[in-house]
C-alpha atoms as a PDB file:
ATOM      1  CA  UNK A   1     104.364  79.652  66.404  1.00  0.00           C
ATOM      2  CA  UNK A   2     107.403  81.287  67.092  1.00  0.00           C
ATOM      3  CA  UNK A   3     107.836  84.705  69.591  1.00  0.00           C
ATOM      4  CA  UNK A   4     108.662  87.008  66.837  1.00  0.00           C
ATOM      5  CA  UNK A   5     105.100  85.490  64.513  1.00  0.00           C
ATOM      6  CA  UNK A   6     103.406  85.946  67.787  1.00  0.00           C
ATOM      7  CA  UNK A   7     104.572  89.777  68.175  1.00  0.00           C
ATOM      8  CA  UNK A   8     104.252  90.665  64.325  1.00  0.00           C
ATOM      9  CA  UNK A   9     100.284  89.883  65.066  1.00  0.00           C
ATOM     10  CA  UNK A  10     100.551  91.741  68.493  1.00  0.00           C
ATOM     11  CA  UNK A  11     102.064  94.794  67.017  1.00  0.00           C
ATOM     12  CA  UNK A  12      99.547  94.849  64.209  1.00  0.00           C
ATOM     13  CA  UNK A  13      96.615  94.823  66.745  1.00  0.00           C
ATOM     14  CA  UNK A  14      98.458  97.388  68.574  1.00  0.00           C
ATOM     15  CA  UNK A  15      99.147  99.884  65.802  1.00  0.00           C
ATOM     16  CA  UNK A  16      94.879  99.217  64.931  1.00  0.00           C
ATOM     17  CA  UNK A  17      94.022 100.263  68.783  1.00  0.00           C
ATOM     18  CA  UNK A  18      96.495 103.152  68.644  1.00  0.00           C
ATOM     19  CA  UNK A  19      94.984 104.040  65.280  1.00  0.00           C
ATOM     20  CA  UNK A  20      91.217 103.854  66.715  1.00  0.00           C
ATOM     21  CA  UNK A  21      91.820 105.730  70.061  1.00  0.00           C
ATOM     22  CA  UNK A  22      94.023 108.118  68.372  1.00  0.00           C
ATOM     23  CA  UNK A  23      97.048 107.178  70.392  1.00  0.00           C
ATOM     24  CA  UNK A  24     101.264 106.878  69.805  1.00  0.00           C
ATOM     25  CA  UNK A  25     102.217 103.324  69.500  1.00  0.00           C
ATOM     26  CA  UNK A  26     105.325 104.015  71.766  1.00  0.00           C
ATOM     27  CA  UNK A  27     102.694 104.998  74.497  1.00  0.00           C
ATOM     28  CA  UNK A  28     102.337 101.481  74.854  1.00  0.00           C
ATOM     29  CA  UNK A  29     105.103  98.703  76.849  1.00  0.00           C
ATOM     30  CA  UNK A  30     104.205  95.285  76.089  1.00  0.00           C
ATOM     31  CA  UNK A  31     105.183  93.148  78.987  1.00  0.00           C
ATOM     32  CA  UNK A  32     106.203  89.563  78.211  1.00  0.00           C
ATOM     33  CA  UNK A  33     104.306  87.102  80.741  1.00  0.00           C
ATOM     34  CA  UNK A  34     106.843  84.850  81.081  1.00  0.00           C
ATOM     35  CA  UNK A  35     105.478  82.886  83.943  1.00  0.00           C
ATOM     36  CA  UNK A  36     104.414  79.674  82.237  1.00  0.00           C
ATOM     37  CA  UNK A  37     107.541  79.128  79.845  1.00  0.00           C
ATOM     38  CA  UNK A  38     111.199  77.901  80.416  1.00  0.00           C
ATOM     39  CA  UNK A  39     113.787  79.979  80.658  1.00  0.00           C
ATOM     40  CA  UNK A  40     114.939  79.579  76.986  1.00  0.00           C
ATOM     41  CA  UNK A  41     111.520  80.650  75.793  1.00  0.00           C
ATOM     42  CA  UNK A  42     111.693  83.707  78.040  1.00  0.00           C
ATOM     43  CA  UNK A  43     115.402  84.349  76.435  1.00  0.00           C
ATOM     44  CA  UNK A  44     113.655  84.060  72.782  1.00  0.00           C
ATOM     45  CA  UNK A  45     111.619  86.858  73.869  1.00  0.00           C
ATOM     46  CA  UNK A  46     114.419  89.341  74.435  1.00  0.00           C
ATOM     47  CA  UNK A  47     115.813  88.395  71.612  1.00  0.00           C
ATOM     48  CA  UNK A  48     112.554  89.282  69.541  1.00  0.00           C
ATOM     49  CA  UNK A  49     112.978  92.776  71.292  1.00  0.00           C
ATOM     50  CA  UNK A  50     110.167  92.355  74.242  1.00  0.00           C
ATOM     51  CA  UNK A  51     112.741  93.549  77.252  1.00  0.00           C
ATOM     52  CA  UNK A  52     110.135  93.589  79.609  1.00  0.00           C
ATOM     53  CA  UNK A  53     109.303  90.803  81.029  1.00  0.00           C
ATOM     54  CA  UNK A  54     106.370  89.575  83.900  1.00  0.00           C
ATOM     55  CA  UNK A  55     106.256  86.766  86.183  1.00  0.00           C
ATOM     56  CA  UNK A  56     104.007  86.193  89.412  1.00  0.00           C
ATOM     57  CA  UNK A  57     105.760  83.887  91.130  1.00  0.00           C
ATOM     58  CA  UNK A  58     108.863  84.012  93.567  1.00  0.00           C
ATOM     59  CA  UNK A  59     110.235  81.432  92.678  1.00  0.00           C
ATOM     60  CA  UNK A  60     109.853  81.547  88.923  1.00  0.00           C
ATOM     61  CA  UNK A  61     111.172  84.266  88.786  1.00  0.00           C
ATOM     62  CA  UNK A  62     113.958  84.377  91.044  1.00  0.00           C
ATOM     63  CA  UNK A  63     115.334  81.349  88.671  1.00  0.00           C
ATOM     64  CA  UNK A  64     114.946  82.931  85.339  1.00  0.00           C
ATOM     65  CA  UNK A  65     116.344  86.332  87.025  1.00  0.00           C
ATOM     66  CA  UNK A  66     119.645  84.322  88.080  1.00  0.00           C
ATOM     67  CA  UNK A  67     120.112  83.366  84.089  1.00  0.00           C
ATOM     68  CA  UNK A  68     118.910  86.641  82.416  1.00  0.00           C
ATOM     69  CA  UNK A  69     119.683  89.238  84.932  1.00  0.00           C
ATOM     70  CA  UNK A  70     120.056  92.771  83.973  1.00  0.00           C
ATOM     71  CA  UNK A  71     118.917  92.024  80.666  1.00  0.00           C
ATOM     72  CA  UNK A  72     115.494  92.362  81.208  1.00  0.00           C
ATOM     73  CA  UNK A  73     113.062  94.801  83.166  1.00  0.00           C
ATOM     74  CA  UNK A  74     111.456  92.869  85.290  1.00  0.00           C
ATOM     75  CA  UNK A  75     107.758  93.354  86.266  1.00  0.00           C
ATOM     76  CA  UNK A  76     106.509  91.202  89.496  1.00  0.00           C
ATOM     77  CA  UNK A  77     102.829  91.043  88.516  1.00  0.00           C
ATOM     78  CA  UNK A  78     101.507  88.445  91.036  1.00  0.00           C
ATOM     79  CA  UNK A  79     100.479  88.588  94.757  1.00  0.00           C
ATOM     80  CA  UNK A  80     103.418  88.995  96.931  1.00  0.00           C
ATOM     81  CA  UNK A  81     102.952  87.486 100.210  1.00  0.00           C
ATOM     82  CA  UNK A  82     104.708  89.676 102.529  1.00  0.00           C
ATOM     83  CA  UNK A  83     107.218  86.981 103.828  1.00  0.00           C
ATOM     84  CA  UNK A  84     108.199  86.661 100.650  1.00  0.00           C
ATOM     85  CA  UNK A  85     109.204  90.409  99.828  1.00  0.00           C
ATOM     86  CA  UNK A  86     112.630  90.040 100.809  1.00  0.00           C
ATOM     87  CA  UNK A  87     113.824  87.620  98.276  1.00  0.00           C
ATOM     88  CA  UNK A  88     112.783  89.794  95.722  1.00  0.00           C
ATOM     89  CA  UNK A  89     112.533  93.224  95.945  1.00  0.00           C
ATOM     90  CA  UNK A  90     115.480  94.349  95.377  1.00  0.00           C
ATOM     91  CA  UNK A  91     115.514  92.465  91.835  1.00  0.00           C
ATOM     92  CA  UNK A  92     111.890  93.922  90.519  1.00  0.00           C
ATOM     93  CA  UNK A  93     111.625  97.054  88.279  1.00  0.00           C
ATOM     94  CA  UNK A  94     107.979  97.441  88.745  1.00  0.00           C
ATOM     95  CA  UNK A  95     105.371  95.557  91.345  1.00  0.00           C
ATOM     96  CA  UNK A  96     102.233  95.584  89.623  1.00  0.00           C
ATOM     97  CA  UNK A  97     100.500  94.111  93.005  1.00  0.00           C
ATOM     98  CA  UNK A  98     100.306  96.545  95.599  1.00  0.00           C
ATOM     99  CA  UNK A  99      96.940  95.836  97.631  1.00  0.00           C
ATOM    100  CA  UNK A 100      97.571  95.917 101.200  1.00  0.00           C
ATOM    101  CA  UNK A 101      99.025  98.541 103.731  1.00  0.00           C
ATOM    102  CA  UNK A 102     100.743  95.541 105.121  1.00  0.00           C
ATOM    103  CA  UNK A 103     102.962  94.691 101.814  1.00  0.00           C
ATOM    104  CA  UNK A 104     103.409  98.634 101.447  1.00  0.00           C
ATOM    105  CA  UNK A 105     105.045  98.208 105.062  1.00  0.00           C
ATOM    106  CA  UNK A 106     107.352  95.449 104.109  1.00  0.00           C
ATOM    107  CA  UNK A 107     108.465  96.851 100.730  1.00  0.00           C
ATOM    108  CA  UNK A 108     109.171 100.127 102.315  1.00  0.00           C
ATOM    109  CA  UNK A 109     111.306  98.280 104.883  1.00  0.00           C
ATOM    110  CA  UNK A 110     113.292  95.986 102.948  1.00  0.00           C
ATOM    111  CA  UNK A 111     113.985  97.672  99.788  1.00  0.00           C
ATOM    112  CA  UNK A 112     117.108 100.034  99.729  1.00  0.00           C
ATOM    113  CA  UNK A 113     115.279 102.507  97.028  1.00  0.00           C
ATOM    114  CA  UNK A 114     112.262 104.007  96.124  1.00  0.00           C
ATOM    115  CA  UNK A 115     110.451 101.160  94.250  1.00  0.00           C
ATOM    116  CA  UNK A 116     108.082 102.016  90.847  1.00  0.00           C
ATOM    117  CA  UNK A 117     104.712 100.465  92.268  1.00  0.00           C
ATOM    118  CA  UNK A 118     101.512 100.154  90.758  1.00  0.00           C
ATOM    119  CA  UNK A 119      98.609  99.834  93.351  1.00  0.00           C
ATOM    120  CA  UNK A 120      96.257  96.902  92.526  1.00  0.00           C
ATOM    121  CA  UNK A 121      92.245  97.624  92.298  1.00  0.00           C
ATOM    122  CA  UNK A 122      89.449  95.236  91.642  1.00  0.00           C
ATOM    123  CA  UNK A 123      87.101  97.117  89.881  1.00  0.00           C
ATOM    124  CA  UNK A 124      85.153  94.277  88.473  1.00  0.00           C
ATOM    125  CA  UNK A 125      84.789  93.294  92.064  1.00  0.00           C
ATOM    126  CA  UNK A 126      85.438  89.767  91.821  1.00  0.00           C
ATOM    127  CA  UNK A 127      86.025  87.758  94.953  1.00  0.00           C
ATOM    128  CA  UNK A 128      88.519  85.551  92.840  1.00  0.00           C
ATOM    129  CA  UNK A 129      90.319  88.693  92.240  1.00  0.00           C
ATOM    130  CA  UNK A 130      93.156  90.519  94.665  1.00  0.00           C
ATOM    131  CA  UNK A 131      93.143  94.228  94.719  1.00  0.00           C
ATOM    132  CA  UNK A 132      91.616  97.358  96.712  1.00  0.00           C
ATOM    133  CA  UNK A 133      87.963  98.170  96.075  1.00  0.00           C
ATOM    134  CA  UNK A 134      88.217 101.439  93.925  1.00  0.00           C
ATOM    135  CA  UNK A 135      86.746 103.522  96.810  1.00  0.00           C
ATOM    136  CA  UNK A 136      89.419 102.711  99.130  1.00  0.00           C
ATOM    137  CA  UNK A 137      91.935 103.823  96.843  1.00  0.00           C
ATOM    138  CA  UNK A 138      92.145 107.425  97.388  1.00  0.00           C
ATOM    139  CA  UNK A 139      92.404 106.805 101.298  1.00  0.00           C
ATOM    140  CA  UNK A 140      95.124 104.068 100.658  1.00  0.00           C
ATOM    141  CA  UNK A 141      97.410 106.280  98.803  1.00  0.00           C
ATOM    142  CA  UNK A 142      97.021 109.055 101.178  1.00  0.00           C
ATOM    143  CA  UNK A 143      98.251 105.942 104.380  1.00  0.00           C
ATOM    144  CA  UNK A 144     101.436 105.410 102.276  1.00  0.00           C
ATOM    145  CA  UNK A 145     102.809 109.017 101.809  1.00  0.00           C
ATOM    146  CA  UNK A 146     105.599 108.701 104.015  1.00  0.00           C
ATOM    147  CA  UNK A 147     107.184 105.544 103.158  1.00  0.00           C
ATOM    148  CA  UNK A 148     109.767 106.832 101.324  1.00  0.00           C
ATOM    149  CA  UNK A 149     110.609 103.736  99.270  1.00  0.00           C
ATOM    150  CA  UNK A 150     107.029 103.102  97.767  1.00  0.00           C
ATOM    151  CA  UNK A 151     106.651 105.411  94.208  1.00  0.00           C
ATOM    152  CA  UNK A 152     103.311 104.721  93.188  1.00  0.00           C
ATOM    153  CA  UNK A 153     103.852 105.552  89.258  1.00  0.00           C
ATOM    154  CA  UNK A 154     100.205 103.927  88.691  1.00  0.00           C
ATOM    155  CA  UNK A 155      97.294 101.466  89.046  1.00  0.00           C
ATOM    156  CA  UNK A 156      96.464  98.060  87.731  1.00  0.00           C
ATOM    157  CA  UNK A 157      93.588  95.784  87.035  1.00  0.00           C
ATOM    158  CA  UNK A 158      92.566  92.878  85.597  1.00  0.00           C
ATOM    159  CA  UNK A 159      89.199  92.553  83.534  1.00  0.00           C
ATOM    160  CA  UNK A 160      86.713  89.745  83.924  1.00  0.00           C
ATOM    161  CA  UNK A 161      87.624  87.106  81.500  1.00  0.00           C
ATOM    162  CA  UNK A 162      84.094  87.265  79.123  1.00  0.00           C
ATOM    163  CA  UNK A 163      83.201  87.720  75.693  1.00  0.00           C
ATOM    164  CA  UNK A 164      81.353  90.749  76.655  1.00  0.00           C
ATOM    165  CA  UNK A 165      83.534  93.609  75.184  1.00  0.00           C
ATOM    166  CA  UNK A 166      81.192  96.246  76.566  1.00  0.00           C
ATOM    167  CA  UNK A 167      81.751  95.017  80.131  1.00  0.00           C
ATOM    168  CA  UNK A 168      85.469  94.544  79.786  1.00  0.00           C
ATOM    169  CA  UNK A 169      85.980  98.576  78.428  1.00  0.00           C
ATOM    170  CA  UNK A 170      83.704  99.575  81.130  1.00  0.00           C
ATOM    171  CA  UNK A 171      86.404  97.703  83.943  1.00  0.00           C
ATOM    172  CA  UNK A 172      89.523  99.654  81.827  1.00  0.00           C
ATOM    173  CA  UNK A 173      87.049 102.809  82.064  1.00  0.00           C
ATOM    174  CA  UNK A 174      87.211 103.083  85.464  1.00  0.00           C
ATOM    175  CA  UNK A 175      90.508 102.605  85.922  1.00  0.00           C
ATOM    176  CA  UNK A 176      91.473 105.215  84.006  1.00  0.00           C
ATOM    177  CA  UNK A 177      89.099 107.666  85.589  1.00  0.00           C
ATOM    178  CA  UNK A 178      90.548 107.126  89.157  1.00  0.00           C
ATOM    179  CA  UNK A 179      94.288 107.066  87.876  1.00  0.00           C
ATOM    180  CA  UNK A 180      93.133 110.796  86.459  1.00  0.00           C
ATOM    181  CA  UNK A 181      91.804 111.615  89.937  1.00  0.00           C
ATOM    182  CA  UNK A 182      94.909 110.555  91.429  1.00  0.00           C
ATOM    183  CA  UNK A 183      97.107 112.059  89.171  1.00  0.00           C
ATOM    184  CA  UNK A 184      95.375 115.336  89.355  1.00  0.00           C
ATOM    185  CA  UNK A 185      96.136 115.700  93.150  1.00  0.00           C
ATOM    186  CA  UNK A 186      99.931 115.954  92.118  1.00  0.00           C
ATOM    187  CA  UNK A 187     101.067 113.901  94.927  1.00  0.00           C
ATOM    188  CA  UNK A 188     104.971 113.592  94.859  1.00  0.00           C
ATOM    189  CA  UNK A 189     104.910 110.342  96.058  1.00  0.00           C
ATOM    190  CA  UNK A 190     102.484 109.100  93.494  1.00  0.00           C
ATOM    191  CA  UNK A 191     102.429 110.916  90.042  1.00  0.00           C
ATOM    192  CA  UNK A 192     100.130 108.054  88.770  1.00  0.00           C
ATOM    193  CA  UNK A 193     101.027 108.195  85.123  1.00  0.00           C
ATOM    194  CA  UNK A 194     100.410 104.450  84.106  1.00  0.00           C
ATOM    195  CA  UNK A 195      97.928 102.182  83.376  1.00  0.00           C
ATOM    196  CA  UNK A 196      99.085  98.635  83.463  1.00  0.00           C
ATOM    197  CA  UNK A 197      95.685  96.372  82.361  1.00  0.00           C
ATOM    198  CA  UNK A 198      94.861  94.392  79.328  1.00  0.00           C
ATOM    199  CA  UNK A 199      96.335  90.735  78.496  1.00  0.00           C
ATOM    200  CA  UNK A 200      96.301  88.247  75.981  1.00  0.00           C
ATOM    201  CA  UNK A 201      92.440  88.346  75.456  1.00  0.00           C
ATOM    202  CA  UNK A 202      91.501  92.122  75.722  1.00  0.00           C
ATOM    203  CA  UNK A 203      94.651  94.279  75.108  1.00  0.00           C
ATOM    204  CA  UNK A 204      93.152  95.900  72.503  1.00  0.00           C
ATOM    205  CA  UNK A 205      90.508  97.443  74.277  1.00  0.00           C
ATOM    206  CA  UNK A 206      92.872  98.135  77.093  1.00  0.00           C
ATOM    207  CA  UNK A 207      94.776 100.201  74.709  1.00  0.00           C
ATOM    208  CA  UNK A 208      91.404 101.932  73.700  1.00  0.00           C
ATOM    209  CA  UNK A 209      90.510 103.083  76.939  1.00  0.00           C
ATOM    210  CA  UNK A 210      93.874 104.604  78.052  1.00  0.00           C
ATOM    211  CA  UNK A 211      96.483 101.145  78.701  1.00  0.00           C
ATOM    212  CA  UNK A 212     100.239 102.168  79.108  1.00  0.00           C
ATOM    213  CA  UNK A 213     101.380  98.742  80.232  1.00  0.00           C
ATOM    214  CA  UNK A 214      99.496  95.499  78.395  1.00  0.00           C
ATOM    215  CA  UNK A 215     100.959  92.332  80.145  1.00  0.00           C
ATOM    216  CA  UNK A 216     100.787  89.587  77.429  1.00  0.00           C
ATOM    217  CA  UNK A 217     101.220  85.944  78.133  1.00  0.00           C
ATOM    218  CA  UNK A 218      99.790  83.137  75.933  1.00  0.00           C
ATOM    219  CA  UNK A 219      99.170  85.155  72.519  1.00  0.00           C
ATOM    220  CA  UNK A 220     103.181  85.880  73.285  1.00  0.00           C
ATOM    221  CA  UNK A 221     104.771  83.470  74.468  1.00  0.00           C
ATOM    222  CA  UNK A 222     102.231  80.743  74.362  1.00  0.00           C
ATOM    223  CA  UNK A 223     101.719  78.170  77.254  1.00  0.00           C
END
């Protein structure tokens, strides 16, 4: 199926969560996880009216960056090893993978303005998964205060990939309860608005339980 069939279906299920959890459809972005496709696919999805787009890898994106430019926000939603930050950062809207007070460091020295961060947290736990334990995050925030180019505007997870809806809205729970901790605190440096979690599988409850940013990939895109 095409990108625009794909995000007919998407928007339904969007408008359906919105409708359930009493929510404003424009509360929602809907990234376009571009990482898998060519460049032409990730072109049709601008063109279908998706302007944000994700990728996780340097060199992915760097190449479809180079062709599209300025005519997408760009979300860098995969581990960035800290060598690496240089040869993007100052091409990202939005890191979605802030987990480490080392790759705060880095960012903070190579980028020449404040950059929109979300910090990364593995509630679930997984050892398969990057991310600060939630208990750590509080402290973490507090480490990066002065670093003047590191905006934390909010935090991101990733569910476990099961069937078990219960345990995914739990994951997207939590999240939401320590981004309202956070936020609370009215830290200048981190206003902690956004919630970037859900994908292809379990946007809809992501939305549900408080999602501002979905990151969709396959149900998009496709592979």
């Amino acid at each position: 199926m095409d990108v625009i069939s794909n995000l007919k279906e998407i928007q339904e299920n969007i408008k359906l969560a919105c409708e359930k959890s009493n929510r404003k459809i424009d509360e929602i972005t809907v990234i376009g996880v571009t990482k898998y496709v060519t460049i032409e696919r990730a072109e049709e999805t601008i063109d279908a009216g998706i302007k944000n787009l994700g990728e996780n890898r340097n060199e992915g994106f760097i190449e479809k960056h180079e062709v599209i430019g300025k005519k997408a926000t760009w979300h860098f939603i995969g581990t960035l090893q800290t060598r690496k930050v240089k040869d993007i950062i100052e091409k990202i809207d939005y890191l979605h993978s802030l987990d480490r007070l080392s790759l705060a460091k880095e960012v903070n020295k190579r980028s020449e303005k404040p950059v929109n961060c979300f910090v990364q947290v593995n509630v679930s736990g997984e050892e398969s998964k990057h991310g600060l334990a939630p208990e750590n995050v509080l402290d973490f925030i507090e480490e990066i205060k002065n670093y003047e180019n590191i905006y934390v505007v909010g935090l991101m997870t990733m569910a476990p990939h099961i069937k078990d809806r219960e345990k995914i809205k739990e994951v997207f729970k939590r999240l939401a309860k320590l981004r309202d901790q956070i936020s609370q605190k009215n830290y200048s440096h981190a206003p902690c608005h956004y919630l970037s979690m859900g994908m292809s599988n379990d946007y809809d409850i992501a939305i549900e339980e408080g999602a501002t940013h979905i990151r969709i990939g396959t149900k998009l895109v496709g592979n």
